[in-house]
C-alpha atoms as a PDB file:
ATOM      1  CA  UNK A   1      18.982 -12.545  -3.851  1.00  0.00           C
ATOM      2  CA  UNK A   2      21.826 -10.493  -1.603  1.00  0.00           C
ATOM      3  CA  UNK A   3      20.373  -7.470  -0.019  1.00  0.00           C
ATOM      4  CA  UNK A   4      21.277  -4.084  -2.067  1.00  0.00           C
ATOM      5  CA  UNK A   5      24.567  -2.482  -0.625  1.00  0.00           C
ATOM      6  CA  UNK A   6      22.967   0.409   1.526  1.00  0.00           C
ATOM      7  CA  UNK A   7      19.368  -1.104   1.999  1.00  0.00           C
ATOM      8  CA  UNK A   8      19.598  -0.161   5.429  1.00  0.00           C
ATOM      9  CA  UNK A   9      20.097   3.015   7.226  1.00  0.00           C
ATOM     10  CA  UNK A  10      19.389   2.269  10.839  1.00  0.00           C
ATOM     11  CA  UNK A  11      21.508   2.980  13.775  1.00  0.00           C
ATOM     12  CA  UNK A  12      21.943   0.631  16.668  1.00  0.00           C
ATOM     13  CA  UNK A  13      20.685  -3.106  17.327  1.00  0.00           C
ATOM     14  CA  UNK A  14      17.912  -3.092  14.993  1.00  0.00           C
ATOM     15  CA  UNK A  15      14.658  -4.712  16.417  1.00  0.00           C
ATOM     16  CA  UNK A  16      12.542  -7.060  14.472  1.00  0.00           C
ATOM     17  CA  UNK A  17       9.693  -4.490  13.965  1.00  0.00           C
ATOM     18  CA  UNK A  18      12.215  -1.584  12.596  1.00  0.00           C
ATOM     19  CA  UNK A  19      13.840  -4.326  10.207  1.00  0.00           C
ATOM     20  CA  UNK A  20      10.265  -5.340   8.997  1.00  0.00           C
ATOM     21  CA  UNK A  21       8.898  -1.816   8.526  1.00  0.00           C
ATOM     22  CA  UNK A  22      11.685  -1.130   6.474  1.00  0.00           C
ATOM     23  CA  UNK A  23      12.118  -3.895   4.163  1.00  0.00           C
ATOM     24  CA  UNK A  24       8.198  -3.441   3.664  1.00  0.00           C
ATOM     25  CA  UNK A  25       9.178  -0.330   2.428  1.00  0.00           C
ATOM     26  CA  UNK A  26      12.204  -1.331  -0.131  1.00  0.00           C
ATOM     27  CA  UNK A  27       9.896  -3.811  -1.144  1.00  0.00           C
ATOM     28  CA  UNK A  28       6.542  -1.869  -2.289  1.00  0.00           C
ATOM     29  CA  UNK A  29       9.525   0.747  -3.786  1.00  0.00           C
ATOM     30  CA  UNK A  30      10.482  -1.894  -5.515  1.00  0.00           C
ATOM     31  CA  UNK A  31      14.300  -2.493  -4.140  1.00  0.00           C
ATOM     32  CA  UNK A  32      13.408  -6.020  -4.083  1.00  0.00           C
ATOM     33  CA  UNK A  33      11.478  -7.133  -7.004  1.00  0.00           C
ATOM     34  CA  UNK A  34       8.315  -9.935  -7.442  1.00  0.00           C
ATOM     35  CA  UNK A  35       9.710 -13.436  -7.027  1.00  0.00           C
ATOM     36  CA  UNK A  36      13.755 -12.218  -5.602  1.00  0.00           C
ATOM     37  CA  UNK A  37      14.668 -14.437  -2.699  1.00  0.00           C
ATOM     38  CA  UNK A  38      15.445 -12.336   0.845  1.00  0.00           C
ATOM     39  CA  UNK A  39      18.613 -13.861   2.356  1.00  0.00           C
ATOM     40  CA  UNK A  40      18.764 -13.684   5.721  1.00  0.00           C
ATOM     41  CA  UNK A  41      21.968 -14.310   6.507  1.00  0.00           C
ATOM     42  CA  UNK A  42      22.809 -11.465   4.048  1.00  0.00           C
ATOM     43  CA  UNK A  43      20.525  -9.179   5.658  1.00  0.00           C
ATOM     44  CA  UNK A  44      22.042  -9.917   9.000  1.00  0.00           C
ATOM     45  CA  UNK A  45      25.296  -9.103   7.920  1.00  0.00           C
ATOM     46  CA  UNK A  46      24.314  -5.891   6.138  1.00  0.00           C
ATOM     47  CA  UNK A  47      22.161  -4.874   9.312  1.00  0.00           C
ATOM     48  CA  UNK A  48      25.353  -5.892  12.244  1.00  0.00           C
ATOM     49  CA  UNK A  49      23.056  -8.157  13.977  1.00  0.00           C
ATOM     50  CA  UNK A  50      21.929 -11.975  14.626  1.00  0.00           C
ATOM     51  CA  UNK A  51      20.106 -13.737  12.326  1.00  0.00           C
ATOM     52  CA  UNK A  52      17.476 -14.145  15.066  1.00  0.00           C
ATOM     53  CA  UNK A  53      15.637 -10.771  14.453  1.00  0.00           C
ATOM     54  CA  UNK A  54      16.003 -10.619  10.944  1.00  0.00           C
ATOM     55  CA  UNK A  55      14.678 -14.554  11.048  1.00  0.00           C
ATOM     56  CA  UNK A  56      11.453 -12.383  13.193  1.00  0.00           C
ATOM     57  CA  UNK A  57      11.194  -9.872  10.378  1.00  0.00           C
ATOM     58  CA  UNK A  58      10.883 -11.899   7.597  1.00  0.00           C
ATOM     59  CA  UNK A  59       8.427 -13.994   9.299  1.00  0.00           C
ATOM     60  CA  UNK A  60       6.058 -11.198   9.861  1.00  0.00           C
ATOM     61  CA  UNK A  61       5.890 -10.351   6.704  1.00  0.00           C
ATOM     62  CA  UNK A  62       5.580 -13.578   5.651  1.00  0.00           C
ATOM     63  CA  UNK A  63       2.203 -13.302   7.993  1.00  0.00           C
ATOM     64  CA  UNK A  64       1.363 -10.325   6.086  1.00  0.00           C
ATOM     65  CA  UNK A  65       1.633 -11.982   2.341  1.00  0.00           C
ATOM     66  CA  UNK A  66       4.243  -9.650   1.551  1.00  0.00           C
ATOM     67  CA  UNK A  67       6.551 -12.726   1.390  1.00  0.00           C
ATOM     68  CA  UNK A  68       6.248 -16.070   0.602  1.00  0.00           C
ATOM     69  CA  UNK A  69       7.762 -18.977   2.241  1.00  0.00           C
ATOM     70  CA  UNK A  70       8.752 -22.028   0.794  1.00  0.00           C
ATOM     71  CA  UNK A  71      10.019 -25.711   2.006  1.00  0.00           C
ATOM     72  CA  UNK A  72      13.818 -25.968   1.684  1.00  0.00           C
ATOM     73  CA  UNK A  73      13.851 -23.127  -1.067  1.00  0.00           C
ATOM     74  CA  UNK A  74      14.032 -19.468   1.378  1.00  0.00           C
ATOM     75  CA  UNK A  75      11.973 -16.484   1.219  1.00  0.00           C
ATOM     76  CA  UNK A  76      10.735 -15.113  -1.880  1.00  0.00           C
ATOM     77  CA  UNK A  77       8.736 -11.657  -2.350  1.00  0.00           C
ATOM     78  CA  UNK A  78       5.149 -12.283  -3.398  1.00  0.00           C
ATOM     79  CA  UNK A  79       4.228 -12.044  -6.820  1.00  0.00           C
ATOM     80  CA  UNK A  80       0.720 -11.226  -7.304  1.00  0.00           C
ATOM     81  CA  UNK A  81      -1.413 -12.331 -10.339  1.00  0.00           C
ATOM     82  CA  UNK A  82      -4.442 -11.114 -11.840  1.00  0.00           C
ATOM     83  CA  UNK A  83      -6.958 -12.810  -9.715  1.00  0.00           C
ATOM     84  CA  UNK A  84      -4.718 -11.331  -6.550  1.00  0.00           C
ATOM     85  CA  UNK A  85      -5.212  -7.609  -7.675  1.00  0.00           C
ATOM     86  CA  UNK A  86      -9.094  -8.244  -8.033  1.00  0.00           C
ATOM     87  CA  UNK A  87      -9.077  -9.627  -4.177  1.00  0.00           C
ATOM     88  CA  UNK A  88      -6.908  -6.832  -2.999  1.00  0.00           C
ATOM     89  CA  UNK A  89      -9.391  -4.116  -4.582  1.00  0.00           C
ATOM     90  CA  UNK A  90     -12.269  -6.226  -3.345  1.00  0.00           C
ATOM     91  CA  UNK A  91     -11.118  -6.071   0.032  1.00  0.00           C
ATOM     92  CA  UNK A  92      -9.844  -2.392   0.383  1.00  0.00           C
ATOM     93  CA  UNK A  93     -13.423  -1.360  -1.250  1.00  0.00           C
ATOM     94  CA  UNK A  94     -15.000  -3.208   2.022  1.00  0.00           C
ATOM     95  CA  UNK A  95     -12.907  -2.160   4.173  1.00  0.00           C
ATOM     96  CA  UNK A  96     -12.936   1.592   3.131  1.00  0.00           C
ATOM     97  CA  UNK A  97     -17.187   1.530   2.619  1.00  0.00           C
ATOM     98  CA  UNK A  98     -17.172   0.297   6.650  1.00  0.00           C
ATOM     99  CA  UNK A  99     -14.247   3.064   7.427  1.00  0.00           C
ATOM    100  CA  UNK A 100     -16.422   5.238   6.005  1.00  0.00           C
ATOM    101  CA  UNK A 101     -19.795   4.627   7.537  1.00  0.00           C
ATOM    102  CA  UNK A 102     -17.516   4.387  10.843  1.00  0.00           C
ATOM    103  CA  UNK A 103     -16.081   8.020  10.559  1.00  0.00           C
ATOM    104  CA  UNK A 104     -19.228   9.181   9.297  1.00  0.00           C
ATOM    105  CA  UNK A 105     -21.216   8.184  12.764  1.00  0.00           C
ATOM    106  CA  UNK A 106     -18.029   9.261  14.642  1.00  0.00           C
ATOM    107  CA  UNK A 107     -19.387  12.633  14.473  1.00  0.00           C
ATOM    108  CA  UNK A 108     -18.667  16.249  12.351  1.00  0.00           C
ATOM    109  CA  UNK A 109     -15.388  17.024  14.068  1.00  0.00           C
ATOM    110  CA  UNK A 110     -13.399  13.643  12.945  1.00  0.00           C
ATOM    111  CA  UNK A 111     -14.538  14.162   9.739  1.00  0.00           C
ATOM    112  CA  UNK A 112     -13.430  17.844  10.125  1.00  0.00           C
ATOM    113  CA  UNK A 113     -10.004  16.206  10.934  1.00  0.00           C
ATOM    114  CA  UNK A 114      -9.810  13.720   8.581  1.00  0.00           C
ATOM    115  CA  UNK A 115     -10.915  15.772   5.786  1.00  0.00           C
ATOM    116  CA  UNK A 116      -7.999  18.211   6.914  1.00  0.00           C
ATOM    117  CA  UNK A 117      -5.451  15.956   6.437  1.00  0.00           C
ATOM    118  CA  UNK A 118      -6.866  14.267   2.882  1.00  0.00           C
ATOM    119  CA  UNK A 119      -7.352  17.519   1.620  1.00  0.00           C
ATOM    120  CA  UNK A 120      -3.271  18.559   2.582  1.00  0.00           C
ATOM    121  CA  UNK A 121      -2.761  15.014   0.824  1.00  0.00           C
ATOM    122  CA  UNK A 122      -4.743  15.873  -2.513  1.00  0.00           C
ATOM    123  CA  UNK A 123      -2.302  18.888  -2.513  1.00  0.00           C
ATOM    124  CA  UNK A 124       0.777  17.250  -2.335  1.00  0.00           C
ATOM    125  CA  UNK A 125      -0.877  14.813  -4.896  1.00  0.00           C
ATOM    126  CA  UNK A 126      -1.040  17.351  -7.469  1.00  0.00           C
ATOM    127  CA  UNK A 127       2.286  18.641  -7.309  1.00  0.00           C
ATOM    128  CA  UNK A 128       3.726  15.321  -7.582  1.00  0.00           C
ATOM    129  CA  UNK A 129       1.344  14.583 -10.581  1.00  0.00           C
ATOM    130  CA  UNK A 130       2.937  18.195 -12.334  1.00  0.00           C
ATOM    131  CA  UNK A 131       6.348  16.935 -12.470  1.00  0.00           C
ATOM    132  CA  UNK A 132       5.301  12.980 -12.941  1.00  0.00           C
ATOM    133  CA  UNK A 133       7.002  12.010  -9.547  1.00  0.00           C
ATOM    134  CA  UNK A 134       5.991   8.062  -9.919  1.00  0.00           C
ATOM    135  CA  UNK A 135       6.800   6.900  -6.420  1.00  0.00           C
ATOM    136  CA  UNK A 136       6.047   9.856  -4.855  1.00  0.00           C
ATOM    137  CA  UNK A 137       2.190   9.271  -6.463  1.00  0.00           C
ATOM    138  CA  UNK A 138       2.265   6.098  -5.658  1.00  0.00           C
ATOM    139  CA  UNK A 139       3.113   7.099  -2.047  1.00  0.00           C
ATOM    140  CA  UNK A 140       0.686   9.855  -1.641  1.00  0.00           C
ATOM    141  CA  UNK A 141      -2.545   7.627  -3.400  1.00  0.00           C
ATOM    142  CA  UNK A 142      -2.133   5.451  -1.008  1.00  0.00           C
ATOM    143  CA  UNK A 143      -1.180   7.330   2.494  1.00  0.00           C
ATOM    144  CA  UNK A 144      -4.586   9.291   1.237  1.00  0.00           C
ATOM    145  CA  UNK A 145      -6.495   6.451   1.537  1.00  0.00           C
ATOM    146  CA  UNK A 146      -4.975   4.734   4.481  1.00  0.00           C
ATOM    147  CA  UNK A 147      -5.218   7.829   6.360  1.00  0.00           C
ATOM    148  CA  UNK A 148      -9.171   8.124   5.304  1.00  0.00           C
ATOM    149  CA  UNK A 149      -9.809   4.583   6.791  1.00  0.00           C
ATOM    150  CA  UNK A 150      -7.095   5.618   9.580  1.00  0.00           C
ATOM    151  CA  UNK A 151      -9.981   8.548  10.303  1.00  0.00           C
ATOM    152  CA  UNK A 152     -12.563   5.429  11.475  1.00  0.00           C
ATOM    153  CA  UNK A 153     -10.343   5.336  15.314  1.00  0.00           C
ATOM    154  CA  UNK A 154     -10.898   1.520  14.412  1.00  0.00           C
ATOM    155  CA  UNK A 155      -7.004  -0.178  14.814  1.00  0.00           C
ATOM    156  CA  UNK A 156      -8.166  -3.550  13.286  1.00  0.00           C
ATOM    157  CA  UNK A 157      -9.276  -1.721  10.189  1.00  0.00           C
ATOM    158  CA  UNK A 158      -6.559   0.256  10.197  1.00  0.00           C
ATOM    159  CA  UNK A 159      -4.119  -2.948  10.936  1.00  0.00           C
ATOM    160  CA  UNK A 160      -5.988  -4.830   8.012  1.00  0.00           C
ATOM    161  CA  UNK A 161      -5.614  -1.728   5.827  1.00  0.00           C
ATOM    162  CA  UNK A 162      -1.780  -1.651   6.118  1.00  0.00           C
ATOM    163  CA  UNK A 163      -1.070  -4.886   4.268  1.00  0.00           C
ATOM    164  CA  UNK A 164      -3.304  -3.992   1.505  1.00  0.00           C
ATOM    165  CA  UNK A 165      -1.894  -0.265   0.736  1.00  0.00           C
ATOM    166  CA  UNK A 166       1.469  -2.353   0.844  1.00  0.00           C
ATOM    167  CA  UNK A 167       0.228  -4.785  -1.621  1.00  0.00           C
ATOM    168  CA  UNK A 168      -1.111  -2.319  -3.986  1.00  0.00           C
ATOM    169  CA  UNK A 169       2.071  -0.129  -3.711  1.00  0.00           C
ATOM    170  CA  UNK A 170       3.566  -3.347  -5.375  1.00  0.00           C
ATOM    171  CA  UNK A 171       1.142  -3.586  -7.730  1.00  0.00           C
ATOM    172  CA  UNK A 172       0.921   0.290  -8.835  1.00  0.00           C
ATOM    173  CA  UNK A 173       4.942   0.678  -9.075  1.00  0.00           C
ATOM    174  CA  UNK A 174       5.794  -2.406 -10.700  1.00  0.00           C
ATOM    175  CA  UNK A 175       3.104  -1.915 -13.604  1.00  0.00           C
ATOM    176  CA  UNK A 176       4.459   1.090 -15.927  1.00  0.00           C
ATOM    177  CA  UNK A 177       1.598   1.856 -16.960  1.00  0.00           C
ATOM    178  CA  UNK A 178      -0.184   1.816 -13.771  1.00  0.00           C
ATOM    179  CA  UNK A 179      -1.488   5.587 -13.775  1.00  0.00           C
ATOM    180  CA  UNK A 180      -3.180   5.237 -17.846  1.00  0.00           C
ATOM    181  CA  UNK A 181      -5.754   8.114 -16.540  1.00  0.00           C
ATOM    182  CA  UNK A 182      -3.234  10.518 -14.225  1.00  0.00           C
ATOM    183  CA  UNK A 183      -4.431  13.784 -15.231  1.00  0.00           C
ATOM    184  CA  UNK A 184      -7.996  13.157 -13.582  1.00  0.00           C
ATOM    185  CA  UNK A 185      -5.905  10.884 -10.578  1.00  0.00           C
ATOM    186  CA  UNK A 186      -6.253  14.187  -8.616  1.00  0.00           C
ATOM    187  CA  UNK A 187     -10.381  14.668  -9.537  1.00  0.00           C
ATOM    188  CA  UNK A 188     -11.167  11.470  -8.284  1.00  0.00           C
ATOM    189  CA  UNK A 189      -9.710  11.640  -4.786  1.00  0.00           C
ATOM    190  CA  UNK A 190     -11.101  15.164  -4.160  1.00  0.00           C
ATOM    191  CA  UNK A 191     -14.611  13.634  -5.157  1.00  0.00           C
ATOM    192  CA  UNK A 192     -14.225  10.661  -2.008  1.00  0.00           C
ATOM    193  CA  UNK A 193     -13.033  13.729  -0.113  1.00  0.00           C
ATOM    194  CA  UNK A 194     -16.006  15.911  -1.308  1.00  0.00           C
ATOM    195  CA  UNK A 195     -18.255  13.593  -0.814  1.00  0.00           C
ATOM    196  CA  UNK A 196     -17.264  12.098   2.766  1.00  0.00           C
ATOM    197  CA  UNK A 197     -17.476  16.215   3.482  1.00  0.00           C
ATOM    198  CA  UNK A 198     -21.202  16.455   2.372  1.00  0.00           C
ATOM    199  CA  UNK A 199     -21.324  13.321   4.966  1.00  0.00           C
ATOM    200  CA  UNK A 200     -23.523  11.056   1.976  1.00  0.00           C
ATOM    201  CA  UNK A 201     -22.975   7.564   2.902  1.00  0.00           C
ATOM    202  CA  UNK A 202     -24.531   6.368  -0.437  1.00  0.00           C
ATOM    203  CA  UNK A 203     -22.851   8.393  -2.797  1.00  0.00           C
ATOM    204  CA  UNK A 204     -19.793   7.675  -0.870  1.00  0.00           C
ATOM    205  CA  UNK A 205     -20.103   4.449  -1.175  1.00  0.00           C
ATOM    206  CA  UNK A 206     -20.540   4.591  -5.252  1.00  0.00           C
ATOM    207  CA  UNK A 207     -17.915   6.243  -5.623  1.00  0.00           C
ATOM    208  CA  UNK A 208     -15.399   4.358  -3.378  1.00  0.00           C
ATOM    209  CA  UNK A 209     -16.649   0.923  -5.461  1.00  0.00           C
ATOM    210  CA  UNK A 210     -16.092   3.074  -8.377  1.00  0.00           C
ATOM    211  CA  UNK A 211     -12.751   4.449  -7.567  1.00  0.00           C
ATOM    212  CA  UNK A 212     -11.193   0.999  -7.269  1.00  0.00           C
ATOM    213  CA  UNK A 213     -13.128  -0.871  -9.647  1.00  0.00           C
ATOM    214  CA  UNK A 214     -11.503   1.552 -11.668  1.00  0.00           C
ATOM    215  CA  UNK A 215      -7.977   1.020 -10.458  1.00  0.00           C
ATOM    216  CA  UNK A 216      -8.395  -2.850 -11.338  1.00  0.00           C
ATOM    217  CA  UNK A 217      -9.139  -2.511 -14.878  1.00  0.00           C
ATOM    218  CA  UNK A 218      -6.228  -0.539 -15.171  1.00  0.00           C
ATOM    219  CA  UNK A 219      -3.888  -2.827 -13.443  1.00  0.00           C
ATOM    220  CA  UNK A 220      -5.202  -5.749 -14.882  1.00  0.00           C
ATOM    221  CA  UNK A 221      -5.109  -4.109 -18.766  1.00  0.00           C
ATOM    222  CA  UNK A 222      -1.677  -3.513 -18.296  1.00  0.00           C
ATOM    223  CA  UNK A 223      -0.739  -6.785 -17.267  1.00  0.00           C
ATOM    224  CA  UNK A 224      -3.278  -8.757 -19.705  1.00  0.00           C
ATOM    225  CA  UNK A 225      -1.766 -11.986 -21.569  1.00  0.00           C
ATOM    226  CA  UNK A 226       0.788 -11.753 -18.208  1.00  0.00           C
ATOM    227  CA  UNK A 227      -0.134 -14.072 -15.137  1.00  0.00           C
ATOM    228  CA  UNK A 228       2.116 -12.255 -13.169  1.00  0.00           C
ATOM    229  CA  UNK A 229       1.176  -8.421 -12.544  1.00  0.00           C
ATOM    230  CA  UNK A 230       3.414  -6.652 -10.214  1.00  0.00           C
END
């Protein structure tokens, strides 16, 4: 697939790592859908540069699982099926239950600091949920919880945590129906918030498990009788 006229808004000689981070981002929007091949040599033209960074970017996020490569056929956005949504969720809910415990022991004034900034994210959260701003949810669900695990001070948690909130921004914008339960979307994140507050490890943990146990069956309702869900 030829890259979108305007994909790309970046001045100078673009490095690998700028071109990656933003194609990340026009994927998980959605600019580039499931199963679209990336053309480098389109990108490269699009971007003014050599095919030899662009050739770097797309090979990162092949690392990642963002895209897929394949023999003598390109580079092809991942689609993820059922039983990939279940691993994502499985994952993030072990990583976030260690962030968790992590920040917890890191003492009351990180948690002061994180709970700061999920609390200003909650806020933004519900405005976005008044006027039904999809992407902008999307977005905000999950820089909330990439910021709570970003509160651990752990950067391979944090590193690990990236390409998941990625891969479930592809899942949650792709699905239509990904938000069946959005008036209580707001509730549920000031409850982690509430409870990492209250500093309860065990109840924090419940409800994290909950939280995206939860998010599964809705993602994977939407998309039943489909193997491909985002």
């Amino acid at each position: 697939m030829a890259a979108p006229e305007g994909l790309f808004a970046l001045e100078g000689r673009p490095t690998a790592q700028l071109i990656a981070d933003q194609l990340r981002e026009q994927i998980v929007q959605g600019t580039f859908r499931p199963g679209d091949q990336i053309n480098e040599s389109v990108l490269a033209s699009q971007l003014h540069t050599s095919r030899g960074p662009v050739r770097e970017a797309l090979q990162r996020l092949c690392q990642e699982g963002i895209l897929v490569s394949r023999r003598n056929r390109g580079v092809f956005v991942l689609e993820l099926a059922t039983d990939d949504i279940r691993e994502i969720y499985a994952v993030r809910q072990a990583v976030e239950s260690t962030a968790a415990d992590a920040l917890l022991d890191a003492g009351q004034q990180q948690v002061n600091d994180t709970c700061r900034e999920l609390q200003a994210i909650i806020s933004d959260m519900a405005k976005q949920v008044a006027v039904s701003d999809w992407q902008a949810i999307a977005r905000l669900d999950m820089e909330f919880h990439t910021s709570f695990v970003a509160g651990a001070g752990n950067s391979r948690l944090i590193r690990i945590y990236e390409t998941l909130a990625a891969e479930s921004r592809m899942c949650i914008l792709n699905l239509a129906v990904a938000y069946p339960r959005i008036d209580v979307l707001v509730q549920e994140h000031q409850i982690l918030l509430d409870l990492l507050e209250s500093g309860d490890k065990e109840a924090l943990h419940k409800a994290i498990k909950r939280h995206l146990e939860t998010a599964v069956d809705d993602l994977t309702a939407s998309s039943r009788g489909s193997d491909v869900t985002a």
